[in-house]
N, C-alpha and C. Protein backbone atom coordinates (compact mmCIF):
# COMPACT_ATOMS: atom_id res chain seq x y z
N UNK A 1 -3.75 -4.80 1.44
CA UNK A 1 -4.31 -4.18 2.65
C UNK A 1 -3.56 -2.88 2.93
N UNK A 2 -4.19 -2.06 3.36
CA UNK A 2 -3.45 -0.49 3.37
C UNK A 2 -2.81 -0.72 4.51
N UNK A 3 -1.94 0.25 5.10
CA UNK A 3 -1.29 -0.19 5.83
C UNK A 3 -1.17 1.68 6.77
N UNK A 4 -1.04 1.33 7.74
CA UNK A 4 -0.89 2.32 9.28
C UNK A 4 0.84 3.43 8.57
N UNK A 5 0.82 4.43 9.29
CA UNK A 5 2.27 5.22 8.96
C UNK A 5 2.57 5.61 10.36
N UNK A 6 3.11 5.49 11.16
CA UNK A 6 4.15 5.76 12.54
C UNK A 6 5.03 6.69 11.73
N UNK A 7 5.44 7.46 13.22
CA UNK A 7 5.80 8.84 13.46
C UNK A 7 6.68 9.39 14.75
N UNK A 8 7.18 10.09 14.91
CA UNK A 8 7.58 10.60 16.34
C UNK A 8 8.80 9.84 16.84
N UNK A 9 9.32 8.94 16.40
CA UNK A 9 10.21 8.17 17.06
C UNK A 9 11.49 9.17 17.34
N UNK A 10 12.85 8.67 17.87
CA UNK A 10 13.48 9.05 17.62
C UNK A 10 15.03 8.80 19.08
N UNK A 11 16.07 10.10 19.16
CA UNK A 11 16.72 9.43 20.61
C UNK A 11 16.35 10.08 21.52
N UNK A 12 16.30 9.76 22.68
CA UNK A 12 15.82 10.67 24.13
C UNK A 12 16.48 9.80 25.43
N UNK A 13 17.33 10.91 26.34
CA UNK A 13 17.56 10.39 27.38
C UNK A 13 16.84 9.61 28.19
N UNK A 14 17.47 9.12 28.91
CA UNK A 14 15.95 8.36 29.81
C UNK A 14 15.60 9.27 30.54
N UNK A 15 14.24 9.03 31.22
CA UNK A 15 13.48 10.43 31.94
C UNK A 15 12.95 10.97 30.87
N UNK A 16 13.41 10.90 29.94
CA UNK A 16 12.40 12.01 28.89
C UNK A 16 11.05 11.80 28.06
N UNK A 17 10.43 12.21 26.91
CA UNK A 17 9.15 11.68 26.70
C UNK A 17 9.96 12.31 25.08
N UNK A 18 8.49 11.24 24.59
CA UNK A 18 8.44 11.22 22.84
C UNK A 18 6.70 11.04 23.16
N UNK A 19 6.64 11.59 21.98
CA UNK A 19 5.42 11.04 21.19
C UNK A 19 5.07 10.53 20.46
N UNK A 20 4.72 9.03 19.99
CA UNK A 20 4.13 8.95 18.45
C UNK A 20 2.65 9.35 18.15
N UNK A 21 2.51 9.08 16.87
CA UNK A 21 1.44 9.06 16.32
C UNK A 21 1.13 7.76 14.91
N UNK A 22 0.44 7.63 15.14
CA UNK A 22 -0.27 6.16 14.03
C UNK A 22 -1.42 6.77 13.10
N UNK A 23 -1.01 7.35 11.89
CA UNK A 23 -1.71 7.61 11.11
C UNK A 23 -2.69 7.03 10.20
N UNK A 24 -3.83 7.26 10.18
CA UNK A 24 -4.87 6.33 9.63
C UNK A 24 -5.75 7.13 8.40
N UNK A 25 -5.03 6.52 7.25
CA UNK A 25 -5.85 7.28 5.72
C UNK A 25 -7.23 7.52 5.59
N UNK A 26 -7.95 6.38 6.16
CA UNK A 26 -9.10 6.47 5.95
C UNK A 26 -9.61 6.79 7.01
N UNK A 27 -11.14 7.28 7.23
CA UNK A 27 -11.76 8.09 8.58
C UNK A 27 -11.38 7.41 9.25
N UNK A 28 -11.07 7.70 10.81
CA UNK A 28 -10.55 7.22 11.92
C UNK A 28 -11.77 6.66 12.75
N UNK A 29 -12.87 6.74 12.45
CA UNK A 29 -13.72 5.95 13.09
C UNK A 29 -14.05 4.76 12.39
N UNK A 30 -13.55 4.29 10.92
CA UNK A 30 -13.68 2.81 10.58
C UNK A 30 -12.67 2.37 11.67
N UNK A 31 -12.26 2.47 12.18
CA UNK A 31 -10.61 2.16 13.33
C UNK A 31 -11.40 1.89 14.63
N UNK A 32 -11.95 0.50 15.11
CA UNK A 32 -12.86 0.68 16.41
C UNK A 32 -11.77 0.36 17.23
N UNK A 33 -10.75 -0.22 16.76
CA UNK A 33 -9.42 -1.45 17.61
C UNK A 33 -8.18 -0.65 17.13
N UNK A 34 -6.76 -0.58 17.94
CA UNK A 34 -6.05 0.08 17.77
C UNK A 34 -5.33 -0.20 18.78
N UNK A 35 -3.90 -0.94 18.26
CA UNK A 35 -2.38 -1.47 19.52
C UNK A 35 -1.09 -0.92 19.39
N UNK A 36 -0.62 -0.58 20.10
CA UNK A 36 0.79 -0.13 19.60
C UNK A 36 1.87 -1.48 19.93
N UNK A 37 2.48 -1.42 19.48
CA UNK A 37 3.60 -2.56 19.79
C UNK A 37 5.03 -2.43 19.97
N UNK A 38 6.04 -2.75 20.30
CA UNK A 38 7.23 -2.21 19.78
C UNK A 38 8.29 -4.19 19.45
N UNK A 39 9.31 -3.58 19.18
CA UNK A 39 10.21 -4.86 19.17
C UNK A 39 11.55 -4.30 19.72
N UNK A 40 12.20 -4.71 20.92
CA UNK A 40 13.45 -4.20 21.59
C UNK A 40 14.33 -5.06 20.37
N UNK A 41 15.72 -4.16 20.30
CA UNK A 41 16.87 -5.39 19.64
C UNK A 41 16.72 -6.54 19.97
N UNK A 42 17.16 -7.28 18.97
CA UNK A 42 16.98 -9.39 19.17
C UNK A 42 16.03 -9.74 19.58
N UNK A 43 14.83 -9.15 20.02
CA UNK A 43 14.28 -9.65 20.46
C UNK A 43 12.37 -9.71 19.57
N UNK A 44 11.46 -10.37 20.48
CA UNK A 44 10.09 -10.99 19.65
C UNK A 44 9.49 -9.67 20.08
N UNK A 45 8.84 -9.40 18.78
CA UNK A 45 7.33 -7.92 18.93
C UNK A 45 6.62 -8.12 20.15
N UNK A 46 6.46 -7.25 20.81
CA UNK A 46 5.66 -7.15 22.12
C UNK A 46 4.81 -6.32 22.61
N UNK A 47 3.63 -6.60 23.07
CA UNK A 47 2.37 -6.18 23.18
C UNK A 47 2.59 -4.59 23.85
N UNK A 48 2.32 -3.39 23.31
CA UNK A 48 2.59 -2.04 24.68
C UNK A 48 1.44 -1.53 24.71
N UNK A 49 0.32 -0.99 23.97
CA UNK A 49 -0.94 -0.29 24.96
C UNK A 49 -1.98 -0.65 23.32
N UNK A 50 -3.28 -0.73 24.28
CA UNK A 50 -4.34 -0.55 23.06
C UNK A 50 -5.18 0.22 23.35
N UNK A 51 -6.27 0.85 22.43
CA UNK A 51 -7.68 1.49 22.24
C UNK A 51 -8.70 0.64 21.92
N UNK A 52 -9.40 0.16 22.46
CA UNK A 52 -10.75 -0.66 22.25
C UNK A 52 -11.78 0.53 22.05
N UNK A 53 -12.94 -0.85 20.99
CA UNK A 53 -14.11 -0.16 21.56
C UNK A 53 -14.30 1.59 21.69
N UNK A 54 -13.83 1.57 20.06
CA UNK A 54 -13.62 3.39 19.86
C UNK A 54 -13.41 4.25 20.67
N UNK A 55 -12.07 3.76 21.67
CA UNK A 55 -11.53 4.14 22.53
C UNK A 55 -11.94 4.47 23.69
N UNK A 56 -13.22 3.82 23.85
CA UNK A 56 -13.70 3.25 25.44
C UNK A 56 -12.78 2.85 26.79
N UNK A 57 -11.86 1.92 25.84
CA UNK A 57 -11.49 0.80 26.72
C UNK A 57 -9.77 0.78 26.49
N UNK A 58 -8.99 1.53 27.34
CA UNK A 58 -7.37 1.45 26.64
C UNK A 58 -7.12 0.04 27.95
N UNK A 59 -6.08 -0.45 27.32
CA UNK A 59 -5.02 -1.58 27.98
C UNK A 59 -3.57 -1.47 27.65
N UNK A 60 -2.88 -1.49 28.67
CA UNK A 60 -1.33 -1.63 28.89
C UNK A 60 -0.36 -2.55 29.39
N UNK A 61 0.78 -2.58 28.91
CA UNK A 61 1.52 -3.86 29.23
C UNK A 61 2.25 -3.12 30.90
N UNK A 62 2.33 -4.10 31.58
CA UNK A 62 2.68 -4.13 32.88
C UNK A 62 3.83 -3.22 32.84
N UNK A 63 4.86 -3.45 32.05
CA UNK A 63 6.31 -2.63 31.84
C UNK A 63 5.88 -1.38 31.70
N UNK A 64 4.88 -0.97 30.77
CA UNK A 64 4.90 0.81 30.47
C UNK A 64 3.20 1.21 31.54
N UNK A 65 2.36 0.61 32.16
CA UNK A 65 1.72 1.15 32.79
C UNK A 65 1.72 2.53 33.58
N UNK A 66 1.40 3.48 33.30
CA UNK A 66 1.72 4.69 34.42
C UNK A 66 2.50 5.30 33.66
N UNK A 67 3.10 5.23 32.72
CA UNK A 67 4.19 6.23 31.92
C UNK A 67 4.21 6.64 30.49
N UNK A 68 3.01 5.15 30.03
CA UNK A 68 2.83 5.42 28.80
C UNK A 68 1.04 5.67 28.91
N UNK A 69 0.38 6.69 27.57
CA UNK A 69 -1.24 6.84 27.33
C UNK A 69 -1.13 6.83 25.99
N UNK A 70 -1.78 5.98 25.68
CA UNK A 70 -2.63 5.62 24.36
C UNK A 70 -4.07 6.62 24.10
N UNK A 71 -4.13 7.79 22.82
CA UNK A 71 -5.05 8.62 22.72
C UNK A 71 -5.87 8.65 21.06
N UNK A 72 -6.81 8.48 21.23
CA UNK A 72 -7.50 8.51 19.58
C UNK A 72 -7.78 10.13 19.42
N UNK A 73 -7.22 10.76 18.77
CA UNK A 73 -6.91 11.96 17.83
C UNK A 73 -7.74 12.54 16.37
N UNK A 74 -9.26 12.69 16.97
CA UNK A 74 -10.19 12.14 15.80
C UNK A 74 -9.74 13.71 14.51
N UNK A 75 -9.43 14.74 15.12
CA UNK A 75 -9.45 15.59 14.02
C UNK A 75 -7.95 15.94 13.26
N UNK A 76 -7.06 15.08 13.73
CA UNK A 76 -5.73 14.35 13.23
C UNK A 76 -6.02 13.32 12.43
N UNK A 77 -6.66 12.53 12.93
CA UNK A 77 -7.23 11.33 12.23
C UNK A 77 -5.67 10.42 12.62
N UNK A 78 -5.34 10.47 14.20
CA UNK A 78 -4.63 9.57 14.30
C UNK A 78 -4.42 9.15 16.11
N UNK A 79 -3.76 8.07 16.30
CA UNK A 79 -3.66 7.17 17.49
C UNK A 79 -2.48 7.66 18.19
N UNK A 80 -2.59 8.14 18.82
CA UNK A 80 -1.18 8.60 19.48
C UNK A 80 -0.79 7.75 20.64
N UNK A 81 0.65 8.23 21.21
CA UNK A 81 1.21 7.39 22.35
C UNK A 81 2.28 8.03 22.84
N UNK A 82 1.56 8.89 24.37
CA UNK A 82 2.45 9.28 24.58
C UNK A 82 3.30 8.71 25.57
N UNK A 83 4.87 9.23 25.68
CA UNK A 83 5.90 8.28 26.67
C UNK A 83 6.63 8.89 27.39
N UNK A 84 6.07 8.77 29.04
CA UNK A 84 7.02 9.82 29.72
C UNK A 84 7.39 8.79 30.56
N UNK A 85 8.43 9.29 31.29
CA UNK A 85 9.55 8.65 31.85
C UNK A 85 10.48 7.46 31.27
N UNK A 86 11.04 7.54 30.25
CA UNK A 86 11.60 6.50 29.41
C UNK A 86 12.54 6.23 29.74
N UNK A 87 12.44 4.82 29.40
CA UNK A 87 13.98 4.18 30.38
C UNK A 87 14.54 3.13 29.03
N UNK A 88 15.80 2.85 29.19
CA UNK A 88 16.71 2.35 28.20
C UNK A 88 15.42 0.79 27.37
N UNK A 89 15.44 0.77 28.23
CA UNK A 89 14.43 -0.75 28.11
C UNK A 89 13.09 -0.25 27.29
N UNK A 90 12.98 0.71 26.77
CA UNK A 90 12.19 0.96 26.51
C UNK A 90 12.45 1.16 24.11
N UNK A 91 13.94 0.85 24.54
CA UNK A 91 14.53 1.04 23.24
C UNK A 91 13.28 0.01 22.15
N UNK A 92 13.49 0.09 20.81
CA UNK A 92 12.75 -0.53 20.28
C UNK A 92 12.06 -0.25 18.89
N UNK A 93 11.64 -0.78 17.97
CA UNK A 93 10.79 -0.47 17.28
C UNK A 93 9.56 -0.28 17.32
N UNK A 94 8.80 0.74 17.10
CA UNK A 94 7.25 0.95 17.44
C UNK A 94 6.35 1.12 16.46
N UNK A 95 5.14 -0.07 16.58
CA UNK A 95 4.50 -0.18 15.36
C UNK A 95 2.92 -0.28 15.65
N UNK A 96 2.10 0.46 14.73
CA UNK A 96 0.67 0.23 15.68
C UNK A 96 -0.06 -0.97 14.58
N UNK A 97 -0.80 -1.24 15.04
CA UNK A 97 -1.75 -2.34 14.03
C UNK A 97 -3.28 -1.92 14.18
N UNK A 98 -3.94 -1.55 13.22
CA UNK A 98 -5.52 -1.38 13.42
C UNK A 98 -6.52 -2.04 12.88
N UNK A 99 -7.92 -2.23 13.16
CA UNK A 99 -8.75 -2.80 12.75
C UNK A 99 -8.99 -2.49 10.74
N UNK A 100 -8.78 -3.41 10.02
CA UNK A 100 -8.57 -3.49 8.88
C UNK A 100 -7.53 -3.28 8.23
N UNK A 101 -6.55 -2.62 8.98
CA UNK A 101 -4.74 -2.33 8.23
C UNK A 101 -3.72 -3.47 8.27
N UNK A 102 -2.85 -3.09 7.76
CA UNK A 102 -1.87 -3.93 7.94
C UNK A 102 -0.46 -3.64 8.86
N UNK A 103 0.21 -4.23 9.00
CA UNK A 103 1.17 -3.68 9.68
C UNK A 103 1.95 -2.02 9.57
N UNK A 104 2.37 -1.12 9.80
CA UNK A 104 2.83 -0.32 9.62
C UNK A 104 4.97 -0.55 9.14
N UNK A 105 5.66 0.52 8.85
CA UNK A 105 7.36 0.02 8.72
C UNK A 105 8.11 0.46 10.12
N UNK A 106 7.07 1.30 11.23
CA UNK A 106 7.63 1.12 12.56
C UNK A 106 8.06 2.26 12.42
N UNK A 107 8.36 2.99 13.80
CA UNK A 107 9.16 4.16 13.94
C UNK A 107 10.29 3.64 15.33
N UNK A 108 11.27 3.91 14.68
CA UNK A 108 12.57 3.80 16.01
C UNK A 108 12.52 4.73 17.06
N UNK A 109 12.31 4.22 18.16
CA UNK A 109 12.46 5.00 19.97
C UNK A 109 13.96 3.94 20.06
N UNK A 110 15.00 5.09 21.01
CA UNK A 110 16.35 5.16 21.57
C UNK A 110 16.52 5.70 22.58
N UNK A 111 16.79 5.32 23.38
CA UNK A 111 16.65 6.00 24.98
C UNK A 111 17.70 5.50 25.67
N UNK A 112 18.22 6.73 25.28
CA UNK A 112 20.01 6.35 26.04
C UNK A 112 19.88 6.24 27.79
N UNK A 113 20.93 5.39 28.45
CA UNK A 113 21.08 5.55 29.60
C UNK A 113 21.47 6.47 30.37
């Protein structure tokens, strides 16, 4: 199964913003579904924003509501996510998953206190 490429990660004070992006090889409209996820240290992968419904329909986890936007990027041919106001808690690995891919190897967000 082909698999997603993440991007953008990296360190940023808190208060500050990053961007990723979730790159998708093949046309971006086989892609109707589209989640970003991350995994904080020690801890279990956890749900952070999606694109439904060829990006009709975004959803967000309660923690990043209001700070984070999930955007389909059709002439990039990719899923972006952007993150403003970042707070330590926000540390993590970030990985998107799409309709027919496989997992991506994640991009690292660091958000010092």
């Amino acid at each position: 199964q082909e698999q997603l490429v993440e991007s953008g990660g990296g360190f940023v004070q808190a208060g500050g913003s990053l961007r990723l992006s979730c790159i998708v090889s093949r046309n971006i409209s086989s892609v109707t579904d589209l989640g970003w996820y991350r995994q904080p240290p020690g801890k279990k992968r956890e749900f952070v924003a999606s694109s439904v419904r060829g990006g009709n329909l975004t959803r967000y986890s309660a923690s990043v509501k209001g700070r984070f936007t999930i955007s389909r990027n059709n002439a990039k041919n990719t899923f972006d996510l952007q993150m403003d106001s970042l707070k330590s808690e926000d540390t993590g690995t970030y990985s998107c998953l799409g309709s027919g891919y496989g997992w991506g190897r994640g991009t690292q967000v660091t958000v010092s206190s």
